[in-house]
C-alpha atoms as a PDB file:
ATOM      1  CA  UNK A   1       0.000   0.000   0.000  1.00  0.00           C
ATOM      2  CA  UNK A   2       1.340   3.689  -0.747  1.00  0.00           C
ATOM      3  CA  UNK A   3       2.512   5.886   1.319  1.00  0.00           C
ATOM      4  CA  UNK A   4       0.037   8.870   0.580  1.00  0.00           C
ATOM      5  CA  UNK A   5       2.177  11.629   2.812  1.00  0.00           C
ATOM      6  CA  UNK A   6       5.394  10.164   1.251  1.00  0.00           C
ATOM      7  CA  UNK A   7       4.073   9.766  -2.332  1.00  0.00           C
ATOM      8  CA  UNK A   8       2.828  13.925  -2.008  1.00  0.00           C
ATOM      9  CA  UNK A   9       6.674  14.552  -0.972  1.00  0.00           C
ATOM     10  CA  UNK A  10       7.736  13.425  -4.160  1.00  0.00           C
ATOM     11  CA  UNK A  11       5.830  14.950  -6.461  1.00  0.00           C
ATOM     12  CA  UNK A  12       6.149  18.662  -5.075  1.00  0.00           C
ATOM     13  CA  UNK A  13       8.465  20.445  -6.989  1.00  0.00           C
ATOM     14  CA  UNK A  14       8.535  24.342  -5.683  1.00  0.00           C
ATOM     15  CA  UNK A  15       7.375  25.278  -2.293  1.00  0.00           C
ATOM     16  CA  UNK A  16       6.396  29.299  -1.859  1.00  0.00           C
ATOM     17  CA  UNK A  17       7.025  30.551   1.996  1.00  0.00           C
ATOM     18  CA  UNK A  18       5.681  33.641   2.876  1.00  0.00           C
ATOM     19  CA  UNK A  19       6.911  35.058   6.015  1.00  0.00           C
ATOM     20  CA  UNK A  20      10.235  32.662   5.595  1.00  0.00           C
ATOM     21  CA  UNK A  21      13.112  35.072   7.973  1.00  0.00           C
ATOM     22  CA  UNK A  22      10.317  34.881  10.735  1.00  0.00           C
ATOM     23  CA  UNK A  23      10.124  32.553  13.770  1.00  0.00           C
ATOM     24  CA  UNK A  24       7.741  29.531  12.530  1.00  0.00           C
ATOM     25  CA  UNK A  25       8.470  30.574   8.983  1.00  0.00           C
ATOM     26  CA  UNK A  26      11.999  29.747   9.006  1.00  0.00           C
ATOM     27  CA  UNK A  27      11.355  26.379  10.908  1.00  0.00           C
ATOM     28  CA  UNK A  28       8.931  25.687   8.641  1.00  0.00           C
ATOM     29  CA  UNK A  29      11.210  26.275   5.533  1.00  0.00           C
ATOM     30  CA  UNK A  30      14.010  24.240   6.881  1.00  0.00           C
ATOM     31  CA  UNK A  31      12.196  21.411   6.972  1.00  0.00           C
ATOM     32  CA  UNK A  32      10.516  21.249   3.766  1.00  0.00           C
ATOM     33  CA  UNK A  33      14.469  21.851   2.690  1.00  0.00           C
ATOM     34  CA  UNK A  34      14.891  18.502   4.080  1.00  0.00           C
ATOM     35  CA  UNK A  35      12.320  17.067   2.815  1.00  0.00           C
ATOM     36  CA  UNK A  36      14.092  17.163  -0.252  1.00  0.00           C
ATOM     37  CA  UNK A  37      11.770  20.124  -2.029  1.00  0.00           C
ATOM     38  CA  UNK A  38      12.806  23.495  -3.431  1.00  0.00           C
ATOM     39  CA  UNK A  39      11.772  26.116  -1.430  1.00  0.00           C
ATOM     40  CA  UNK A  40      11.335  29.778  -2.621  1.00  0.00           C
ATOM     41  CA  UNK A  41      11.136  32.152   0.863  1.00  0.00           C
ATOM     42  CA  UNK A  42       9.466  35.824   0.786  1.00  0.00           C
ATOM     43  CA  UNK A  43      10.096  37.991   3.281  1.00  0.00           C
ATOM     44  CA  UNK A  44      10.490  42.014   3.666  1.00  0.00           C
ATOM     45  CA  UNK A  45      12.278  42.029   7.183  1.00  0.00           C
ATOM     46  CA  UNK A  46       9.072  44.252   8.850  1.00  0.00           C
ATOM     47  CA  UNK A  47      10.038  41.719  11.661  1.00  0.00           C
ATOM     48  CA  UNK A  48      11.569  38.915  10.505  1.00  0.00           C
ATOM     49  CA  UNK A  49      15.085  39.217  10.879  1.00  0.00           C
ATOM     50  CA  UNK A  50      17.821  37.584   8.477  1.00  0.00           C
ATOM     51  CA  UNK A  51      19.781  35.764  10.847  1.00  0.00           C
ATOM     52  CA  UNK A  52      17.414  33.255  11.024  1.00  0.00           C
ATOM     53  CA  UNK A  53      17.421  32.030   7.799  1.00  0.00           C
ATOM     54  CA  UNK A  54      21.468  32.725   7.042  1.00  0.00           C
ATOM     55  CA  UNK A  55      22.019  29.012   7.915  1.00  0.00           C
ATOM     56  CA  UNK A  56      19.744  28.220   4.534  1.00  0.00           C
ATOM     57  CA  UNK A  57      20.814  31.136   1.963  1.00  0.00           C
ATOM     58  CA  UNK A  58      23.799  28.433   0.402  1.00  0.00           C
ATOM     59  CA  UNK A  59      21.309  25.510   0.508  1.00  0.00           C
ATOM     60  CA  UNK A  60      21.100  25.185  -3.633  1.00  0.00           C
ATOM     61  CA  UNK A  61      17.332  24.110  -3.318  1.00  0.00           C
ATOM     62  CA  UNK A  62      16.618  27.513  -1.413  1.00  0.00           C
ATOM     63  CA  UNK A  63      15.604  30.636  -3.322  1.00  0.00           C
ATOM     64  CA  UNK A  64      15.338  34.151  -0.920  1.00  0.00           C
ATOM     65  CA  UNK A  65      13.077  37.183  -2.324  1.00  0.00           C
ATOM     66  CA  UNK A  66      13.455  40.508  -0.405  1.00  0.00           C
ATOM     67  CA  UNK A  67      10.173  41.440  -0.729  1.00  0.00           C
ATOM     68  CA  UNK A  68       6.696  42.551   0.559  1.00  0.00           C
ATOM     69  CA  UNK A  69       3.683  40.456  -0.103  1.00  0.00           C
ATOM     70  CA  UNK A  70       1.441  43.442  -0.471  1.00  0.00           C
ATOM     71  CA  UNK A  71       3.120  44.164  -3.664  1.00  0.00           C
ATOM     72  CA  UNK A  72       2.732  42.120  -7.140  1.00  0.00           C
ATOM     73  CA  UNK A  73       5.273  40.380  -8.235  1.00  0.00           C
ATOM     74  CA  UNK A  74       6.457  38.043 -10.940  1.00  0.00           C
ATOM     75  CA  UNK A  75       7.009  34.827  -9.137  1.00  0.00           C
ATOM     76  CA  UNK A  76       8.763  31.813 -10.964  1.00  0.00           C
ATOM     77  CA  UNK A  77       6.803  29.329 -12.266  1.00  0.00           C
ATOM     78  CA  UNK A  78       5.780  25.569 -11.102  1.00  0.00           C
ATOM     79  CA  UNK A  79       4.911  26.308  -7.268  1.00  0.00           C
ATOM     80  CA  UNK A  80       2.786  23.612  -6.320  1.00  0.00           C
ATOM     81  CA  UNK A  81       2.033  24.999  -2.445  1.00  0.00           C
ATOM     82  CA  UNK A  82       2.084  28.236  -0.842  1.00  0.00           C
ATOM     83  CA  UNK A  83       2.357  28.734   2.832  1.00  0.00           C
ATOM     84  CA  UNK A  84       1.434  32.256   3.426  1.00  0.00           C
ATOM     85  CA  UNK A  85       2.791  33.032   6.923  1.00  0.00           C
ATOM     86  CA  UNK A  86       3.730  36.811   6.258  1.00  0.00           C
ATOM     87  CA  UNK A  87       2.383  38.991   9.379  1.00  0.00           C
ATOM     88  CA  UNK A  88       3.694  40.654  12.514  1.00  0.00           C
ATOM     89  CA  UNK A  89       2.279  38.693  15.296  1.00  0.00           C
ATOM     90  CA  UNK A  90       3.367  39.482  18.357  1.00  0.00           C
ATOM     91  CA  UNK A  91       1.107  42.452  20.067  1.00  0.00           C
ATOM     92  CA  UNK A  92       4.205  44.658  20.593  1.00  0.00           C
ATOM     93  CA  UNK A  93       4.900  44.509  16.317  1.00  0.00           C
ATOM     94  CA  UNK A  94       1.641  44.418  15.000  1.00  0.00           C
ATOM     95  CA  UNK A  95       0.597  47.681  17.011  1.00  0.00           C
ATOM     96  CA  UNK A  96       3.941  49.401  15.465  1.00  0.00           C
ATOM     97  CA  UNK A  97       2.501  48.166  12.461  1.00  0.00           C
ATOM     98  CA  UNK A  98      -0.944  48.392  12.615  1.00  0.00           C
ATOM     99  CA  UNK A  99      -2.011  49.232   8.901  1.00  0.00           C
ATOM    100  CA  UNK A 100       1.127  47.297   7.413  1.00  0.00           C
ATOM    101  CA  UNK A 101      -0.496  44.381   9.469  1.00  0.00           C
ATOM    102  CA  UNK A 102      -4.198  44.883   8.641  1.00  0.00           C
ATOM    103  CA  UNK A 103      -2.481  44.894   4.037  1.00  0.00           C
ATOM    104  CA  UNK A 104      -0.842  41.914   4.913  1.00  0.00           C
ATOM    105  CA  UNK A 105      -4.166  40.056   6.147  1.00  0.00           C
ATOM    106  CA  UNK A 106      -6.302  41.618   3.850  1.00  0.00           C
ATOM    107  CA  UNK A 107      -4.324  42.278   0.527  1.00  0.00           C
ATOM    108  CA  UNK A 108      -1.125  39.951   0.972  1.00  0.00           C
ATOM    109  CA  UNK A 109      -3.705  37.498   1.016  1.00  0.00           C
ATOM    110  CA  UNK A 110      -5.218  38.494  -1.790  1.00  0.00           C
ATOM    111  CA  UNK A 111      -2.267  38.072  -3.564  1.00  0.00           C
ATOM    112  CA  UNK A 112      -1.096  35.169  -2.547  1.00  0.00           C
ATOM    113  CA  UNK A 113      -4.505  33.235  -3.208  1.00  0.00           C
ATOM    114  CA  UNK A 114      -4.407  34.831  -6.810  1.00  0.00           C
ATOM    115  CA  UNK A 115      -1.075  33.474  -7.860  1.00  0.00           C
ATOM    116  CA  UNK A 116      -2.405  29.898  -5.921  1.00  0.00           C
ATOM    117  CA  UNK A 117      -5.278  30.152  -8.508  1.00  0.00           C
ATOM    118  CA  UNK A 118      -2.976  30.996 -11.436  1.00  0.00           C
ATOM    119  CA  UNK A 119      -0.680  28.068 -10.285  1.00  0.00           C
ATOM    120  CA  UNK A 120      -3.025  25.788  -9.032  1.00  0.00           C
ATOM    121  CA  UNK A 121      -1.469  25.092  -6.138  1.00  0.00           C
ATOM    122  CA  UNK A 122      -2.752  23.942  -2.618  1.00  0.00           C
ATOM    123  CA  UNK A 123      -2.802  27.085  -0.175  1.00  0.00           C
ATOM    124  CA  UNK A 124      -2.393  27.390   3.634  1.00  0.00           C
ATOM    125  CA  UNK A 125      -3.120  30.507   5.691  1.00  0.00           C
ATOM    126  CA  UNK A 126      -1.618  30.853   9.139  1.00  0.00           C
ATOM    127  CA  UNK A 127      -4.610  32.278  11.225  1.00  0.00           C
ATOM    128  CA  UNK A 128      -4.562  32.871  15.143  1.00  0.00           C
ATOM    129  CA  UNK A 129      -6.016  32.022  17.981  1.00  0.00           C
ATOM    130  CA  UNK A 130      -6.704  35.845  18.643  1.00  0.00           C
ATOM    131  CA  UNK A 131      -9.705  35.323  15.948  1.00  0.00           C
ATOM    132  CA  UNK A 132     -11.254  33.578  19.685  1.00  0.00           C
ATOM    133  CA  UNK A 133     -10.908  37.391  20.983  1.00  0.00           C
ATOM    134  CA  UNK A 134     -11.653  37.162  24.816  1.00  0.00           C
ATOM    135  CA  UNK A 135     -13.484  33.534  24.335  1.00  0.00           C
ATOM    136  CA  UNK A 136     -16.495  33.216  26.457  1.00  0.00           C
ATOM    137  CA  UNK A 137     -15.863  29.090  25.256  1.00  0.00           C
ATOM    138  CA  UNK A 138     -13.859  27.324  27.011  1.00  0.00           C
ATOM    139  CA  UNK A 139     -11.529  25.448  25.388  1.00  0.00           C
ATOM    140  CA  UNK A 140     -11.622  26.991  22.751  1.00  0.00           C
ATOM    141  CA  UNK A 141     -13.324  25.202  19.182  1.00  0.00           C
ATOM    142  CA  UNK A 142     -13.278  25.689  16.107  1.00  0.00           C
ATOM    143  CA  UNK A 143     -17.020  25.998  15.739  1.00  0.00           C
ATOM    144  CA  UNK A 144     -16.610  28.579  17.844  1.00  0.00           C
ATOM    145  CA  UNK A 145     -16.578  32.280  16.292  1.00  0.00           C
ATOM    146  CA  UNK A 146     -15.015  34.182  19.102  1.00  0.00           C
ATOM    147  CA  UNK A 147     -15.558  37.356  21.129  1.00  0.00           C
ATOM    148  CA  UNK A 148     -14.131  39.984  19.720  1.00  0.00           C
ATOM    149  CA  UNK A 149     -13.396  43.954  19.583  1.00  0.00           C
ATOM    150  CA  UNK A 150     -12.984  44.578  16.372  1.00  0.00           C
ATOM    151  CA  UNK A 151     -12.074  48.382  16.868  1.00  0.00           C
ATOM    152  CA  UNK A 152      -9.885  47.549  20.044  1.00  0.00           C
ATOM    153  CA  UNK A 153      -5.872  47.277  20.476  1.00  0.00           C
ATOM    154  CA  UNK A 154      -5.234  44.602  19.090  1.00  0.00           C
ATOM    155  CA  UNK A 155      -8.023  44.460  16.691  1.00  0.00           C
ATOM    156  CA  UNK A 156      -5.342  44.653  13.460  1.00  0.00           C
ATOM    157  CA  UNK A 157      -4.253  41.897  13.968  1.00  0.00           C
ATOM    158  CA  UNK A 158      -7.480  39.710  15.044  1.00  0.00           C
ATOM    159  CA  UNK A 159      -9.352  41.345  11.753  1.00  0.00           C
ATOM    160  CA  UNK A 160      -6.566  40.771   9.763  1.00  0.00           C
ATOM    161  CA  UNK A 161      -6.418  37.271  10.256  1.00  0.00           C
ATOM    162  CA  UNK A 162     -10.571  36.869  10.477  1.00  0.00           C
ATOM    163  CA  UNK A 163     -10.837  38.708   6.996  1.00  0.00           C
ATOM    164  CA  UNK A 164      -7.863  36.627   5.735  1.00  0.00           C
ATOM    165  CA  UNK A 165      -9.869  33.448   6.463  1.00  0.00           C
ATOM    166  CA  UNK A 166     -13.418  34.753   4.691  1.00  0.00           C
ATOM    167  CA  UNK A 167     -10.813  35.514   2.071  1.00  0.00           C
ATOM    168  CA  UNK A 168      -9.788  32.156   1.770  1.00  0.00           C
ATOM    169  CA  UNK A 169     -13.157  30.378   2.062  1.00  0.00           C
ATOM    170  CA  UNK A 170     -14.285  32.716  -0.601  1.00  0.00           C
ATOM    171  CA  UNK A 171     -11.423  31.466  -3.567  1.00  0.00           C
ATOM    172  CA  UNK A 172     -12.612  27.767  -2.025  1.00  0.00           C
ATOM    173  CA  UNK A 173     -16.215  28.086  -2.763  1.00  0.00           C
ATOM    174  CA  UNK A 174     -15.819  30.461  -5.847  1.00  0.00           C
ATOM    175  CA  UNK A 175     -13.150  28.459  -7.720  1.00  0.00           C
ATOM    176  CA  UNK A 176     -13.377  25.099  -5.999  1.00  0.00           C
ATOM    177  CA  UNK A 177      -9.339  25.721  -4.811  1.00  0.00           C
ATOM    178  CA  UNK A 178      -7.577  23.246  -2.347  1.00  0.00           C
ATOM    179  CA  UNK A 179      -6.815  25.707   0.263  1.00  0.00           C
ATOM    180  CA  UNK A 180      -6.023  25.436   4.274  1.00  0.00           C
ATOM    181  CA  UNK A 181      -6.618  27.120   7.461  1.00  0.00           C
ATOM    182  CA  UNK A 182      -4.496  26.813  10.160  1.00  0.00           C
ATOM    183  CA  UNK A 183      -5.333  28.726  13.809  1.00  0.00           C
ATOM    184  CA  UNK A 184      -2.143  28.706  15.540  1.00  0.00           C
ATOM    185  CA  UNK A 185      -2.378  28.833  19.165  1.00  0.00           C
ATOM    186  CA  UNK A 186       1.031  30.124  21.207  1.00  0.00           C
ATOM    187  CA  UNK A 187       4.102  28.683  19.803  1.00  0.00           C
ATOM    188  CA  UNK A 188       7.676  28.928  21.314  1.00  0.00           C
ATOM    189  CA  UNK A 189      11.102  28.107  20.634  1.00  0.00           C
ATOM    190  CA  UNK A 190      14.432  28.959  19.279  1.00  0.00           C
ATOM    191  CA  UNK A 191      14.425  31.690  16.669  1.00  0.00           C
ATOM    192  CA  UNK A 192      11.779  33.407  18.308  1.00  0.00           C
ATOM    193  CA  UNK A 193      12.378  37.601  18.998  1.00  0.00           C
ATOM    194  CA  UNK A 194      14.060  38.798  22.572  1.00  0.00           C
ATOM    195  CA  UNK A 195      11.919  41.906  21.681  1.00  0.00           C
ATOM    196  CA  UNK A 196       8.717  41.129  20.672  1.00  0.00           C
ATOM    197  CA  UNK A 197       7.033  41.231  23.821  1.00  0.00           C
ATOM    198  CA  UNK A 198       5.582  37.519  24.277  1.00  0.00           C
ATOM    199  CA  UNK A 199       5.715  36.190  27.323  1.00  0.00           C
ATOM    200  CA  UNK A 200       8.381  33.145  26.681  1.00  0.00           C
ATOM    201  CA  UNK A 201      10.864  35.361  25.117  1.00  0.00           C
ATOM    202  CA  UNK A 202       9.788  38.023  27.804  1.00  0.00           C
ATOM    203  CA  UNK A 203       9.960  35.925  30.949  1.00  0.00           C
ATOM    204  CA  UNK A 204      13.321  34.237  29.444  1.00  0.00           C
ATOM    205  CA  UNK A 205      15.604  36.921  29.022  1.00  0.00           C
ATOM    206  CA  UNK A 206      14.571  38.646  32.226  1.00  0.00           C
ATOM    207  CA  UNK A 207      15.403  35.756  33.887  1.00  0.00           C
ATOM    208  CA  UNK A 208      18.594  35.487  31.929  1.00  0.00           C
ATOM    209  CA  UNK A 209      19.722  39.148  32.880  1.00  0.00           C
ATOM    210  CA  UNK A 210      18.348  38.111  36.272  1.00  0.00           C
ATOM    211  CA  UNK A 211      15.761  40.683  36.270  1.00  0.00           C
ATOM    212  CA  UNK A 212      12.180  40.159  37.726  1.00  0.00           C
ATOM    213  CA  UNK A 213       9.815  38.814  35.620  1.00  0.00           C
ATOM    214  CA  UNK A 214       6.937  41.056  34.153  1.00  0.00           C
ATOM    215  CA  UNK A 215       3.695  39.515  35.207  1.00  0.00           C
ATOM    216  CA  UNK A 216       0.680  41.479  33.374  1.00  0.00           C
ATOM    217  CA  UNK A 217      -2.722  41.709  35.814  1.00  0.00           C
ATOM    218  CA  UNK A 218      -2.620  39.005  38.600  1.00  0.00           C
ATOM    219  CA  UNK A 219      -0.607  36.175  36.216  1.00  0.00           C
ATOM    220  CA  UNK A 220      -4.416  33.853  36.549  1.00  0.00           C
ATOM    221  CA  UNK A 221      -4.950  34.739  33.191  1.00  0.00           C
ATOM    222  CA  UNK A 222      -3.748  31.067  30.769  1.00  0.00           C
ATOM    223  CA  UNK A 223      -2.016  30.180  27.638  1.00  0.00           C
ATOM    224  CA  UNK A 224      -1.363  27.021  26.539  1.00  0.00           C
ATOM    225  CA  UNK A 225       2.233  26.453  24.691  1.00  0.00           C
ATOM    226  CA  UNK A 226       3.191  24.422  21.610  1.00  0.00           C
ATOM    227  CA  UNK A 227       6.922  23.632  20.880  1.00  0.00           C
ATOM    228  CA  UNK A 228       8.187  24.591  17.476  1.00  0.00           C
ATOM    229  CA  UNK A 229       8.645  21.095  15.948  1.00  0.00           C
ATOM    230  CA  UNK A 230       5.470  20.365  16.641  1.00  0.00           C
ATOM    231  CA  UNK A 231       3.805  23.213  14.880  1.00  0.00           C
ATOM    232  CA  UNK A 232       5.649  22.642  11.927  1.00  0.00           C
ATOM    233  CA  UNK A 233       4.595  19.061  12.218  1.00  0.00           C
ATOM    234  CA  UNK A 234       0.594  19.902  12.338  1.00  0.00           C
ATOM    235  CA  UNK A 235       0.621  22.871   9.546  1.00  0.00           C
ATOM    236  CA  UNK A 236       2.437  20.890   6.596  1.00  0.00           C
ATOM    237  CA  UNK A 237       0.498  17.365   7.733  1.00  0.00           C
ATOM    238  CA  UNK A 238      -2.589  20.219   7.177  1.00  0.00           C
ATOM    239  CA  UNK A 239      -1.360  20.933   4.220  1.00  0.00           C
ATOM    240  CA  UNK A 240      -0.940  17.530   2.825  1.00  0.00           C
ATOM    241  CA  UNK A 241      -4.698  16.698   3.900  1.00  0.00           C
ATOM    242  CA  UNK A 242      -7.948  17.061   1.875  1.00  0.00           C
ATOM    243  CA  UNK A 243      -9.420  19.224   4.512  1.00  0.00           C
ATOM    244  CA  UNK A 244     -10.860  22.901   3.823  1.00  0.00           C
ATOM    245  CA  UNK A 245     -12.156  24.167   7.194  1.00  0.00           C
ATOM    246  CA  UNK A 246     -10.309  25.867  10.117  1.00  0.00           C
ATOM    247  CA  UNK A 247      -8.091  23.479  12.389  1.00  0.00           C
ATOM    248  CA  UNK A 248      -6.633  24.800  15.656  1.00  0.00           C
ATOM    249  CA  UNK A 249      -3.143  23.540  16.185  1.00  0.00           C
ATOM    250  CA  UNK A 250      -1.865  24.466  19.429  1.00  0.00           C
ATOM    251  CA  UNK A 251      -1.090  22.231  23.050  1.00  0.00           C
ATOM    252  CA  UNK A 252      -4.141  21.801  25.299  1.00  0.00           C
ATOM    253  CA  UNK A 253      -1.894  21.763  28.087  1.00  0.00           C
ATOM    254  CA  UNK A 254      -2.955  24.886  29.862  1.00  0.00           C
ATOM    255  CA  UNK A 255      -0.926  26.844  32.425  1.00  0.00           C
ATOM    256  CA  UNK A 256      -1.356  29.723  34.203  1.00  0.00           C
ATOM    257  CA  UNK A 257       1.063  33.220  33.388  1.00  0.00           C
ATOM    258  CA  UNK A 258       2.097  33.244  37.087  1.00  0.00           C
ATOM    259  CA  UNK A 259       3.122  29.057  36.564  1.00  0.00           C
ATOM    260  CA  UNK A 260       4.742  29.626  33.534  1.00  0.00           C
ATOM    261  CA  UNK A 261       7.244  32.159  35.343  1.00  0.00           C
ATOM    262  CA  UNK A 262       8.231  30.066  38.079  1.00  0.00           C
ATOM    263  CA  UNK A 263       8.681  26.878  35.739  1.00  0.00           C
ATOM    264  CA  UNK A 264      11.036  29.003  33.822  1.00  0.00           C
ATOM    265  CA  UNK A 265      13.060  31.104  37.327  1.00  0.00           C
ATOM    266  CA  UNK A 266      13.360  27.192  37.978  1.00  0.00           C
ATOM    267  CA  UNK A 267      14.810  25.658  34.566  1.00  0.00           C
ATOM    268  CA  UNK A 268      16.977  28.804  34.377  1.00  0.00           C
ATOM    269  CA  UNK A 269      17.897  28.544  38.538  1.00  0.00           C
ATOM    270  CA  UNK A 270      17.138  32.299  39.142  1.00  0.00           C
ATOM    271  CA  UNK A 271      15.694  33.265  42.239  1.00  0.00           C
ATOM    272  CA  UNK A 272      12.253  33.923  42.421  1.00  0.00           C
ATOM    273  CA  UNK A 273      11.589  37.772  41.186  1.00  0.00           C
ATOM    274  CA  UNK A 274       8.319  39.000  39.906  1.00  0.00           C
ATOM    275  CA  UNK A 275       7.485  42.152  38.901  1.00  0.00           C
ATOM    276  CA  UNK A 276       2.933  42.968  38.842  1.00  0.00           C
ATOM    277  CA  UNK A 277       1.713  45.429  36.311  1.00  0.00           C
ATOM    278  CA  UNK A 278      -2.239  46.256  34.725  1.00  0.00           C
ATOM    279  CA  UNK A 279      -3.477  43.781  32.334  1.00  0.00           C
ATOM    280  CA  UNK A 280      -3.558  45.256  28.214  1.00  0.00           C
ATOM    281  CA  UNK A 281      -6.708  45.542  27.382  1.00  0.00           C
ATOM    282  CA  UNK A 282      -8.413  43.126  25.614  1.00  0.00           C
ATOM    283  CA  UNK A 283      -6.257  40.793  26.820  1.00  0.00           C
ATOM    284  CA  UNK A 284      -7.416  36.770  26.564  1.00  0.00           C
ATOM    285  CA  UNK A 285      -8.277  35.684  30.172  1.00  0.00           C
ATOM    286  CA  UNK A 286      -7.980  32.370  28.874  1.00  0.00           C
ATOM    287  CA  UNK A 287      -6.650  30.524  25.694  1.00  0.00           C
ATOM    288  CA  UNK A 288      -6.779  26.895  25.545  1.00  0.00           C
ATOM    289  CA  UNK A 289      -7.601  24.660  21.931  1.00  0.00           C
ATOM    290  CA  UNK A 290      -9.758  21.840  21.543  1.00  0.00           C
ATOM    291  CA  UNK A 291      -7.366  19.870  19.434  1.00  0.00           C
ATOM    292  CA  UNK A 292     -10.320  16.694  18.455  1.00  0.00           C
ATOM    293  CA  UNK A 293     -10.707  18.045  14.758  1.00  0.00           C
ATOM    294  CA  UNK A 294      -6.512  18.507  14.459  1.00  0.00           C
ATOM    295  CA  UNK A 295      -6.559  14.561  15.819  1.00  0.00           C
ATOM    296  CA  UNK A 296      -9.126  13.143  13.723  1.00  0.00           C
ATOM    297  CA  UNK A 297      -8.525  14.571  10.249  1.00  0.00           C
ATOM    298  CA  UNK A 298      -4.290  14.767  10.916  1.00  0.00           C
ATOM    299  CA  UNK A 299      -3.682  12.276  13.352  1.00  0.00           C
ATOM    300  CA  UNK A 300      -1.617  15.406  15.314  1.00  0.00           C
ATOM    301  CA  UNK A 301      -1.082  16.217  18.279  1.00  0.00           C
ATOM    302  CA  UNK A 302       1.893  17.867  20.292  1.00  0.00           C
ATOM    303  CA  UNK A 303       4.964  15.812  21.565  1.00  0.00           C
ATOM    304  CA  UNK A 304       7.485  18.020  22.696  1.00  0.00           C
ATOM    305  CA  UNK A 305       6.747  18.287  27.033  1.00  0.00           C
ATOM    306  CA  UNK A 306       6.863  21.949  28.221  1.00  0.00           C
ATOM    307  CA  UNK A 307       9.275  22.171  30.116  1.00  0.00           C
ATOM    308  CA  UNK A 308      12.007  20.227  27.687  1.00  0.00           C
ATOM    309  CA  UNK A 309      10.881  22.698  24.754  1.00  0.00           C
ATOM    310  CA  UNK A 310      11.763  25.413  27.670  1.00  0.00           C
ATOM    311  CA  UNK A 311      15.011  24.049  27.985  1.00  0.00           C
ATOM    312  CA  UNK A 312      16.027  24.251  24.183  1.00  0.00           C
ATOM    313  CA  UNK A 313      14.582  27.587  24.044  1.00  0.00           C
ATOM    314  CA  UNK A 314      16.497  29.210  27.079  1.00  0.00           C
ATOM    315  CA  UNK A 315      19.819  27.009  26.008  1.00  0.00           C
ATOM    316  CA  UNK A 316      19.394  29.374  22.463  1.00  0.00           C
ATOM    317  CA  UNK A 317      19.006  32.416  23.928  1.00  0.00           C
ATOM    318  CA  UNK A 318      21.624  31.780  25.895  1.00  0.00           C
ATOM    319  CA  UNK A 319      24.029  31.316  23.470  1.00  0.00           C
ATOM    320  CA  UNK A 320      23.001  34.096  21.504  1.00  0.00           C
ATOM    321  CA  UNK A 321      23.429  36.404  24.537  1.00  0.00           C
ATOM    322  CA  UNK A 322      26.949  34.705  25.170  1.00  0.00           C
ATOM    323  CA  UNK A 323      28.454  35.933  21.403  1.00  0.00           C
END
């Protein structure tokens, strides 16, 4: 009996990767280089940052584009999938860039679906979890269509990403296109920015410069916390799979903010500092996905345990702060 997954690897030819110099985007790229496909990365360096994808630039099967996704562009021919990644998405970037963010949902999408159409190539939009808003459902499912301000602080980015997935379901039903939907629920790792205001990357390198951790309202708010491997995992088995509708992928492990600082003072042997300031508004009290849909259609779920995915991550940043 075939191999379906294995007989899809071989017959892709040119993978497009929006978004490729930023945190998942470069993951993602890396291993789809491994794979053994030829992968042509977009980015415009809004916040991805080139370092991460250095390690790849003399890879012969990798092509780079400096550019921004908002903008047309003659793109070579023979892509067979498009992961379209491109956005800021951490609150402290996509409020710098609150209209670049609200093009790149709206019209970098509309791009990218275009030249999918032209190509005929299966599509994949990274949504969010943030499309849940403040959920009033608990965990959170897919069926689920969130509680949201869509004039609020971080509403760029949550309308970005909810108009990016009408977008999508529109080319679908209009011209019968195989594309995805992917809501990505917190992800963490190495690669990810010391300055972009998440709480991993937050909580780590104030414990690294042995400052106190920033805890925002009383720390009972939750997140739950996927490792990088296994996002990468869930969005190109999504890919490969015949399904149209939204699938969270994301760890329904849930922890609480205030947890989640004292796992990492303890994995990084720091006493115990913490620092209490307001809560953002609009800021998720809780965020936890159902994962049943990602399970049944994907066979997926997460693998990596918290605290050993905290341990790669702090061992990176680490070494970066060391050179």
């Amino acid at each position: 009996m075939t191999n379906p997954v294995f007989s899809i690897i071989l017959t892709v030819v040119k993978v497009l990767v929006t978004g490729v110099a930023g945190f998942i985007g470069s993951h993602l790229a890396e291993r789809l280089l491994d794979e053994g496909n030829e992968v042509i990365g977009i980015d415009n360096f809004l916040t991805g940052k080139r370092e991460n994808i250095e390690h790849l630039l003399s890879r012969p099967s990798f092509t780079f584009i400096e550019h921004d996704v908002n903008d047309p562009y003659d793109y070579p021919d023979g892509i067979s999938e498009i992961y379209h990644l491109a956005s800021a998405a951490s609150p402290v970037f996509y409020t710098k860039y609150a209209i670049e963010t609200l093009l790149t949902g709206s019209l970098g999408t509309y791009q990218m679906l275009e030249l999918a159409r032209k190509t005929r190539a299966r599509f994949l939009f990274t949504s969010t979890s943030e499309i849940y808003g403040d959920p009033e459902e608990h965990p959170q499912r897919e069926e689920y269509w969130g509680n949201v301000n869509p004039i609020g602080e971080r509403s760029m980015y949550d309308e970005s990403k909810r108009f990016g997935e009408a977008l999508v379901m529109a080319f679908h039903r209009k011209y019968g296109m195989d594309t995805k939907i992917a809501r990505i629920f917190n992800t963490y790792g190495p690669r990810m920015r010391d300055d972009d205001g998440r709480v991993i990357p937050n909580f780590i390198m104030q414990a690294l410069r042995d400052e106190p951790l920033t805890v925002y309202g009383d720390g009972t708010q939750t997140r739950s916390f996927c490792y990088i491997s296994d996002m990468v995992d869930g969005i190109i088995k999504l890919m490969r799979s015949d399904y149209h509708l939204p699938v969270n992928l994301g760890n329904p492990e849930e922890y609480r903010i205030i947890d989640v600082a004292k796992i990492i003072l303890k994995v990084t042997g720091r006493e115990e500092k913490i620092e209490y300031r307001p809560l953002p508004p609009d800021d998720p009290k809780k965020r936890r996905p159902d994962i049943s849909r990602a399970k049944e259609v994907l066979g997926w779920e997460p693998k990596v345990p918290f605290e050993k995915g905290l341990k790669e991550t702090i061992e990176w940043f680490r070494e970066r702060m060391s050179q």
